[in-house]
PDB file of N, CA and C in Angstrom:
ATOM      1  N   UNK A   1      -5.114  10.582  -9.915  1.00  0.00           N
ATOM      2  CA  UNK A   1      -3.679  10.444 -10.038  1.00  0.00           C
ATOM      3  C   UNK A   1      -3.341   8.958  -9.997  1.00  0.00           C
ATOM      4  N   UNK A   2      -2.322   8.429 -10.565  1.00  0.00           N
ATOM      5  CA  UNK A   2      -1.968   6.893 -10.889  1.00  0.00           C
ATOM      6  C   UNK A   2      -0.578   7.029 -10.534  1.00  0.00           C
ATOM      7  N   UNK A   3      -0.326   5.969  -9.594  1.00  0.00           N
ATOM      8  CA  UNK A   3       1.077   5.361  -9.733  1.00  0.00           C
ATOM      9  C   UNK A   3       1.512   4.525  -9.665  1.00  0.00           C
ATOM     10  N   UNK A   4       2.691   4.283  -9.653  1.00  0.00           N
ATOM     11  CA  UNK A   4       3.026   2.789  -9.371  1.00  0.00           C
ATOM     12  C   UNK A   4       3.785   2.366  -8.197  1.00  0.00           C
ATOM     13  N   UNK A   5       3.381   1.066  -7.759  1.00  0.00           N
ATOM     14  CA  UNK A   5       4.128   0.551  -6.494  1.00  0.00           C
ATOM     15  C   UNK A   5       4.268  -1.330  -6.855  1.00  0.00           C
ATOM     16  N   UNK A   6       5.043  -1.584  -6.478  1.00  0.00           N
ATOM     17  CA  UNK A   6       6.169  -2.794  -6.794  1.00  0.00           C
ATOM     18  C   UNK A   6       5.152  -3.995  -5.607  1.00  0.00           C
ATOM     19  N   UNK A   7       4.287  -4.647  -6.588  1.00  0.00           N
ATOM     20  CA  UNK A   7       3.660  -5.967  -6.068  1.00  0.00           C
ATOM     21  C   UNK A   7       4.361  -7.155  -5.844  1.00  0.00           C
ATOM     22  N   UNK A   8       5.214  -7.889  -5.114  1.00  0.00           N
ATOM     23  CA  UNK A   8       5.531  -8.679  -4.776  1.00  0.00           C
ATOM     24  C   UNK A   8       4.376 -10.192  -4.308  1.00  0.00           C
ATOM     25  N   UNK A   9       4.945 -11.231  -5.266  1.00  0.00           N
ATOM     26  CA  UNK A   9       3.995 -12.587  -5.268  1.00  0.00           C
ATOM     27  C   UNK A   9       4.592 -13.474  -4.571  1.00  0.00           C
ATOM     28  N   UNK A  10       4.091 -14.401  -3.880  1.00  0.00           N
ATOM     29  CA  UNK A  10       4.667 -15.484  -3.146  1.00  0.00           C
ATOM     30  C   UNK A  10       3.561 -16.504  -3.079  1.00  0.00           C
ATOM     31  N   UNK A  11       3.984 -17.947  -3.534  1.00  0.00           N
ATOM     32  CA  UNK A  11       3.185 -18.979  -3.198  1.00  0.00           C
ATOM     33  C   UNK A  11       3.401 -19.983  -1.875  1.00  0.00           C
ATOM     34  N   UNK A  12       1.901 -20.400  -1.358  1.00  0.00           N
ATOM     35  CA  UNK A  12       2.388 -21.016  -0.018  1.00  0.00           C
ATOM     36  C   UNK A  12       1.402 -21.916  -0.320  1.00  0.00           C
ATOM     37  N   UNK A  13       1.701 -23.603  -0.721  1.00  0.00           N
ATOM     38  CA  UNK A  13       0.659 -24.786  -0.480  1.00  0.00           C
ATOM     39  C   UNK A  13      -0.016 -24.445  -1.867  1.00  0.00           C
ATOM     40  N   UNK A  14      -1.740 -23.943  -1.872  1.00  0.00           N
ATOM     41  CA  UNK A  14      -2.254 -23.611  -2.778  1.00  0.00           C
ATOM     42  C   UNK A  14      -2.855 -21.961  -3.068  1.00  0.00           C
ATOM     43  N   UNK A  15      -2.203 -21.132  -2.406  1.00  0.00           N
ATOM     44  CA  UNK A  15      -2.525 -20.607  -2.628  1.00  0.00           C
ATOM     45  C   UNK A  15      -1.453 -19.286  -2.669  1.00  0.00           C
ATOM     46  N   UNK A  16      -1.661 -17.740  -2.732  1.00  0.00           N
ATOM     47  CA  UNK A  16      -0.747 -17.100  -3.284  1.00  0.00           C
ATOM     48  C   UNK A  16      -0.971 -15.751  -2.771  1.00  0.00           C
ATOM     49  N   UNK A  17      -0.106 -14.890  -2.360  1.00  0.00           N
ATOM     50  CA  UNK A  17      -0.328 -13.487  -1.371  1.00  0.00           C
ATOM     51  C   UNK A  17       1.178 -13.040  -1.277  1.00  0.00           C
ATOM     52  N   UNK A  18       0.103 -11.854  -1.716  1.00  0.00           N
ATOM     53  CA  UNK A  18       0.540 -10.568  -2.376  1.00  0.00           C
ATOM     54  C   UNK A  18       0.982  -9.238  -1.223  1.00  0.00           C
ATOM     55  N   UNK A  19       1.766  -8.788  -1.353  1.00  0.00           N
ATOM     56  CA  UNK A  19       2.060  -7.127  -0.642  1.00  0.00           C
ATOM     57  C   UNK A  19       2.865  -6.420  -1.414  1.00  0.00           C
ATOM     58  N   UNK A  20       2.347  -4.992  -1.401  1.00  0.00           N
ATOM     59  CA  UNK A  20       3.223  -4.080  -1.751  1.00  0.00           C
ATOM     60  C   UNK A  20       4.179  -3.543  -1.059  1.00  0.00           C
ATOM     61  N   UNK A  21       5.594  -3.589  -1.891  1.00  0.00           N
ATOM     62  CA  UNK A  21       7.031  -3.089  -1.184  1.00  0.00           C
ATOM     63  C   UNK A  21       7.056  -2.168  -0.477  1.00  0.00           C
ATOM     64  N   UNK A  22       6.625  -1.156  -1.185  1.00  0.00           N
ATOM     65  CA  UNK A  22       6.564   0.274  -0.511  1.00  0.00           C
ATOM     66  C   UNK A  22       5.335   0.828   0.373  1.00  0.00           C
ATOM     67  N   UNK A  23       4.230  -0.376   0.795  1.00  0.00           N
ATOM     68  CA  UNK A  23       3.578   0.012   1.660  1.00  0.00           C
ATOM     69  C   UNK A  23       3.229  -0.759   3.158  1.00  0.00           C
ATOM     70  N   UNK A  24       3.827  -0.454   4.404  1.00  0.00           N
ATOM     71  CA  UNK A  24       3.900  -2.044   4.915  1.00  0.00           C
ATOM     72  C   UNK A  24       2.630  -1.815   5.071  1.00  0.00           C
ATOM     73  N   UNK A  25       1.739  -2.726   5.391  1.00  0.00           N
ATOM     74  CA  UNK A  25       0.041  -3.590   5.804  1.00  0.00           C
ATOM     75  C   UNK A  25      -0.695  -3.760   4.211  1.00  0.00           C
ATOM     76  N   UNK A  26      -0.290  -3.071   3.327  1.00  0.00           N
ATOM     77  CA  UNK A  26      -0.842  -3.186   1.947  1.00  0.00           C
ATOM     78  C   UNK A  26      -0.740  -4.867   1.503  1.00  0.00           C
ATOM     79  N   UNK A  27      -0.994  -6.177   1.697  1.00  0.00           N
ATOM     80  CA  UNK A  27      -1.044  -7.199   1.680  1.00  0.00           C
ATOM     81  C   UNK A  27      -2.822  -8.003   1.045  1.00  0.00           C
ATOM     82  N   UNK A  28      -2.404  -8.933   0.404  1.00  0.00           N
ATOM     83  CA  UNK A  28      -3.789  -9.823  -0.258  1.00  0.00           C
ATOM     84  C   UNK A  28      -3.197 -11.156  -0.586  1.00  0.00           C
ATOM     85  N   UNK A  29      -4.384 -11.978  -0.393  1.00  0.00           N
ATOM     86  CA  UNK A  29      -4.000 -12.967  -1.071  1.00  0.00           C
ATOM     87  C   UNK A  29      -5.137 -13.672  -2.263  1.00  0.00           C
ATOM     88  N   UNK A  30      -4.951 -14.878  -3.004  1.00  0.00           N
ATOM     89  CA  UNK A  30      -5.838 -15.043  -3.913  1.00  0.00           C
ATOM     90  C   UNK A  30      -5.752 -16.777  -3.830  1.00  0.00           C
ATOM     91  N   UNK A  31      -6.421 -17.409  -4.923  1.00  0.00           N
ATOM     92  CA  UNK A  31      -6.535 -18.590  -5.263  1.00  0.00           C
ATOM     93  C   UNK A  31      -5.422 -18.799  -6.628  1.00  0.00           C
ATOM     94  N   UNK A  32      -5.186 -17.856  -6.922  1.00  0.00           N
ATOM     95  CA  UNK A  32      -4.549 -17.360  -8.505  1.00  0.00           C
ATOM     96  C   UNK A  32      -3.425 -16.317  -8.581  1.00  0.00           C
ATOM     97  N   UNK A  33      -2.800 -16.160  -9.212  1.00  0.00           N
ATOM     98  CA  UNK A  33      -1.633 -14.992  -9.509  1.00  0.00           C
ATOM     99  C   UNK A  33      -2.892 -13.658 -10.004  1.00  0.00           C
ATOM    100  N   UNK A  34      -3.900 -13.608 -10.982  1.00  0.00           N
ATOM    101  CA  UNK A  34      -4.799 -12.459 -11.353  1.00  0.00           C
ATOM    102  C   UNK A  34      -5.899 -12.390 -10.387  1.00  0.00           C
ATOM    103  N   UNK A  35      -6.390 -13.601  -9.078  1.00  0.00           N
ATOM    104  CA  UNK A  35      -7.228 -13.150  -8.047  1.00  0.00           C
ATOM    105  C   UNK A  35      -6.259 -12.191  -7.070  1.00  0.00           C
ATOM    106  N   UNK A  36      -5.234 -12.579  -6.567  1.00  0.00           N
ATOM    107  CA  UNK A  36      -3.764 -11.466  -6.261  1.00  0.00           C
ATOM    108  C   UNK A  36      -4.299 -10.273  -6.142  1.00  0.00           C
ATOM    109  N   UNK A  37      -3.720 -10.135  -7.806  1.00  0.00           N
ATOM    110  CA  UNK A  37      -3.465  -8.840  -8.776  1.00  0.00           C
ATOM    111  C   UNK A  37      -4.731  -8.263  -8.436  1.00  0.00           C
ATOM    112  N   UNK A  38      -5.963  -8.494  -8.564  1.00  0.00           N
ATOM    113  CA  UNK A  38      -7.326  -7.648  -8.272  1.00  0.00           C
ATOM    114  C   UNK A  38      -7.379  -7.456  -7.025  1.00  0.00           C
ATOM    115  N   UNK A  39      -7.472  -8.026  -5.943  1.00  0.00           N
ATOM    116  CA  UNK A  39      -7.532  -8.337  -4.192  1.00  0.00           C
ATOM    117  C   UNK A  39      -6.623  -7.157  -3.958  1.00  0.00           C
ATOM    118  N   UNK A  40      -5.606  -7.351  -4.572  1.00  0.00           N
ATOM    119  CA  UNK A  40      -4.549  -5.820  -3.870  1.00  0.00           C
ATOM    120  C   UNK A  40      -4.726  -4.638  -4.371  1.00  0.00           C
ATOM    121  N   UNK A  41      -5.557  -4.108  -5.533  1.00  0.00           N
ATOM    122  CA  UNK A  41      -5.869  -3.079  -5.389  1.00  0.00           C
ATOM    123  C   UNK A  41      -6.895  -2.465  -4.290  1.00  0.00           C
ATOM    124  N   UNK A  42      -7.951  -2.841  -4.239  1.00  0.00           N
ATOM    125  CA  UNK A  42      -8.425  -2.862  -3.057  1.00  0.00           C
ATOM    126  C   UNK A  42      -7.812  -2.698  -1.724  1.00  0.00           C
ATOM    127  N   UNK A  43      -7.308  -3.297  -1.403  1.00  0.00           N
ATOM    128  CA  UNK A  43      -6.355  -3.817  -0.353  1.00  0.00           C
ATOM    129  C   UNK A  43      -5.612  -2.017  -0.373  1.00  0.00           C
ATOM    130  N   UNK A  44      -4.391  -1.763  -0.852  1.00  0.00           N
ATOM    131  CA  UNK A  44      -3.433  -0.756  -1.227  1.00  0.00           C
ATOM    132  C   UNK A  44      -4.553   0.849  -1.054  1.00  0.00           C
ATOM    133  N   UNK A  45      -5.871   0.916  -1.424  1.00  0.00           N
ATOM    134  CA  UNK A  45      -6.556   2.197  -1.640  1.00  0.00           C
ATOM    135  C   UNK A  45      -6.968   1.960  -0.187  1.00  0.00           C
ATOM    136  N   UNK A  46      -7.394   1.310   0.360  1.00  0.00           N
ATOM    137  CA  UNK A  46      -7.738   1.200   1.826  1.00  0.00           C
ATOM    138  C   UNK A  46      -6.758   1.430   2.881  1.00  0.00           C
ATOM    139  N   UNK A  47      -5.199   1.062   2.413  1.00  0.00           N
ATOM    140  CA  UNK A  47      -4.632   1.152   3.731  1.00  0.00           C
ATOM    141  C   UNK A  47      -3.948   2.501   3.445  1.00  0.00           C
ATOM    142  N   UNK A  48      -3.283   2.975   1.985  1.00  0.00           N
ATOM    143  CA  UNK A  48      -3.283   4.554   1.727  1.00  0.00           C
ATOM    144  C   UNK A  48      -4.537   5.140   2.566  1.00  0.00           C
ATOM    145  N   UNK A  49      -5.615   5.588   2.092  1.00  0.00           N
ATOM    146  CA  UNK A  49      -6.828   5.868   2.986  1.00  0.00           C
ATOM    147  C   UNK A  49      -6.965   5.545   4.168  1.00  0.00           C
ATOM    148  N   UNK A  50      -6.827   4.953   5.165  1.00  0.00           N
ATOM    149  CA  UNK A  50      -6.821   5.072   6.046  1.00  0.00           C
ATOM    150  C   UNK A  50      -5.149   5.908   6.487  1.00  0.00           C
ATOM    151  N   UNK A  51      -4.307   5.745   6.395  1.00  0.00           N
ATOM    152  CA  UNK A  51      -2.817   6.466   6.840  1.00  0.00           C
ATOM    153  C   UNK A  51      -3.149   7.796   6.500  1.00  0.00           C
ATOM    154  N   UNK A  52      -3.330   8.219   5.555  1.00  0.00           N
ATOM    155  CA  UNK A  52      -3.910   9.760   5.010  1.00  0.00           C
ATOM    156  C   UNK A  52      -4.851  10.343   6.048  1.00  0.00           C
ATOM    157  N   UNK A  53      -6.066   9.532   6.481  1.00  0.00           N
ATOM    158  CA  UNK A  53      -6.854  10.246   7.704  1.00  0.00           C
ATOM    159  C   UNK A  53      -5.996   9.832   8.904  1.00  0.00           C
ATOM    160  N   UNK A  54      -5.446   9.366   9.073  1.00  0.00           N
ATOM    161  CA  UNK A  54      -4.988   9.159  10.551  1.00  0.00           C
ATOM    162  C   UNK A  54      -3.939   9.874  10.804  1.00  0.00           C
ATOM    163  N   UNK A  55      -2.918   9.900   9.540  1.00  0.00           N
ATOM    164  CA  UNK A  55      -1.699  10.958   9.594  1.00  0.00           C
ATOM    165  C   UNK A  55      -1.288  11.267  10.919  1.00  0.00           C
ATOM    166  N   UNK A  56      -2.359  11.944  10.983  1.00  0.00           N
ATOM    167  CA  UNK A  56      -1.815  13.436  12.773  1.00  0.00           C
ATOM    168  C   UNK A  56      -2.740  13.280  13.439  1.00  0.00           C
ATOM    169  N   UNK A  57      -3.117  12.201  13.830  1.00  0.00           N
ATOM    170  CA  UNK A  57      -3.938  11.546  14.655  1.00  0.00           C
ATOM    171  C   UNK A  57      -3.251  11.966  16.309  1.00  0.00           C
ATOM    172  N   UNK A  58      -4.033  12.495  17.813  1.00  0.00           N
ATOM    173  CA  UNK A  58      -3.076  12.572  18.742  1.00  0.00           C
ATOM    174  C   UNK A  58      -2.514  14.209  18.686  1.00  0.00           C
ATOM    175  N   UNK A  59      -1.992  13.967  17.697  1.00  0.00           N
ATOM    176  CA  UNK A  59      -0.926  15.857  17.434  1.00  0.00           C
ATOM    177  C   UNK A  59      -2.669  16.815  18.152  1.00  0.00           C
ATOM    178  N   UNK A  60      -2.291  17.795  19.015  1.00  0.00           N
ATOM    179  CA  UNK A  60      -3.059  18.757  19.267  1.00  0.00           C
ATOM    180  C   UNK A  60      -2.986  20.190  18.213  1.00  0.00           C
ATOM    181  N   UNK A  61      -1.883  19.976  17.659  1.00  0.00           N
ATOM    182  CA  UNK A  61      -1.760  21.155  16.433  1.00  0.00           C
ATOM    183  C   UNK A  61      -0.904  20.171  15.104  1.00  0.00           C
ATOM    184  N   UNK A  62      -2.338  20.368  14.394  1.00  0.00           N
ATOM    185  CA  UNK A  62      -2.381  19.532  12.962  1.00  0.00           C
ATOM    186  C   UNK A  62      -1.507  20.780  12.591  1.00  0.00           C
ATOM    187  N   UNK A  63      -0.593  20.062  11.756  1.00  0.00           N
ATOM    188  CA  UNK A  63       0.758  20.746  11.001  1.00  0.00           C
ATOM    189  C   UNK A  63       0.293  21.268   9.823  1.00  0.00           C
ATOM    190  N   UNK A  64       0.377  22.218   8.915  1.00  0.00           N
ATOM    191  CA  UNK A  64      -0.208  22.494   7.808  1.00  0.00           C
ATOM    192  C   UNK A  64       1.002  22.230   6.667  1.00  0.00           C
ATOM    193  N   UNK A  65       0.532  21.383   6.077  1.00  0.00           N
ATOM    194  CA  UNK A  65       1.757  20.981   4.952  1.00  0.00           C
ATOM    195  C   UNK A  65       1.457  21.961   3.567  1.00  0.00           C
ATOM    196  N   UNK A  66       2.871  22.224   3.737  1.00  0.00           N
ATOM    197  CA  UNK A  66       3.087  23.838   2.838  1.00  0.00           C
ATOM    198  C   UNK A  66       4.057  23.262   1.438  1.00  0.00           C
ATOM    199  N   UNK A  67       3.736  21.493   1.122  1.00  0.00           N
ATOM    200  CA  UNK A  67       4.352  21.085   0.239  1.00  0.00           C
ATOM    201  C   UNK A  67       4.445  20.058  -0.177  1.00  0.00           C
ATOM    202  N   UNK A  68       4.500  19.243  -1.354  1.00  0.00           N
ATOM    203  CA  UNK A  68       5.375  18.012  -1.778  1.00  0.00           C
ATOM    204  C   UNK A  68       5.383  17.583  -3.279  1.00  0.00           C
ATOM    205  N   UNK A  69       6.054  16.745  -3.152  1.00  0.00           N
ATOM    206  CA  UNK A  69       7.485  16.311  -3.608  1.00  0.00           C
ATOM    207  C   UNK A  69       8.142  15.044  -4.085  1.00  0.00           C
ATOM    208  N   UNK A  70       8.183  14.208  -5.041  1.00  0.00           N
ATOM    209  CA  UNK A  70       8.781  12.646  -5.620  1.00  0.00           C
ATOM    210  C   UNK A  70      10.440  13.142  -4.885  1.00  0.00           C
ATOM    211  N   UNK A  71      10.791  12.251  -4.282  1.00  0.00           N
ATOM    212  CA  UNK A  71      11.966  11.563  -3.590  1.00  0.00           C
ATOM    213  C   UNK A  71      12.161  10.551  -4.571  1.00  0.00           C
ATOM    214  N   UNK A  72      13.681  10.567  -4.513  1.00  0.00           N
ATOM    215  CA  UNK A  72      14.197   8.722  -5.297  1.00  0.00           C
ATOM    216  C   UNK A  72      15.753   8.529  -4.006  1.00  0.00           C
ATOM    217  N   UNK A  73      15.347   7.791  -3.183  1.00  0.00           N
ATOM    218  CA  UNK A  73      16.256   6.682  -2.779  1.00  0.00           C
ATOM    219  C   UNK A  73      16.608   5.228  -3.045  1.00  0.00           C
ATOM    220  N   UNK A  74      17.995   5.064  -2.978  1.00  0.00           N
ATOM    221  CA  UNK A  74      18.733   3.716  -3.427  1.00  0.00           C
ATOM    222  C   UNK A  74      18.621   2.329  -2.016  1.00  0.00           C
ATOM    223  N   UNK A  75      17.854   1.700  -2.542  1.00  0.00           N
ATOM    224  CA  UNK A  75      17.596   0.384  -1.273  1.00  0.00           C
ATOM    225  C   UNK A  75      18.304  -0.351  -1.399  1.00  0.00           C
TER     226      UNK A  75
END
């Protein structure tokens, strides 16, 4: 499955780092605007993957999700 999420660039001195909007810790940085762009995919499948196993981390009764669903809210 593919989607999309909104990469935000920022330069500091020489160099340049990256996070995605919609994921907070999803963050990279590079030497380049396209070292960035590669560094955060990586980056984004790791911290999805990890939140996905940890989810219900603690909970003594894992919830059984009976669903989902695309949401669109206005920021």
């Amino acid at each position: 499955m593919q989607r999309d999420f909104t990469l935000a660039i920022v330069k500091e001195g020489e160099w340049y780092a990256g996070f995605i909007k919609e994921v907070p810790g999803a963050n990279s940085q590079g030497k380049n605007i396209k070292e960035v762009k590669e560094n955060i995919k990586e980056a984004l499948a790791m911290v999805l993957e990890s939140n996905a196993k940890h989810m219900f981390d603690g909970l003594t009764i894992k919830p059984k999700v009976v669903g989902e669903e695309l949401v669109t809210v206005d920021v």
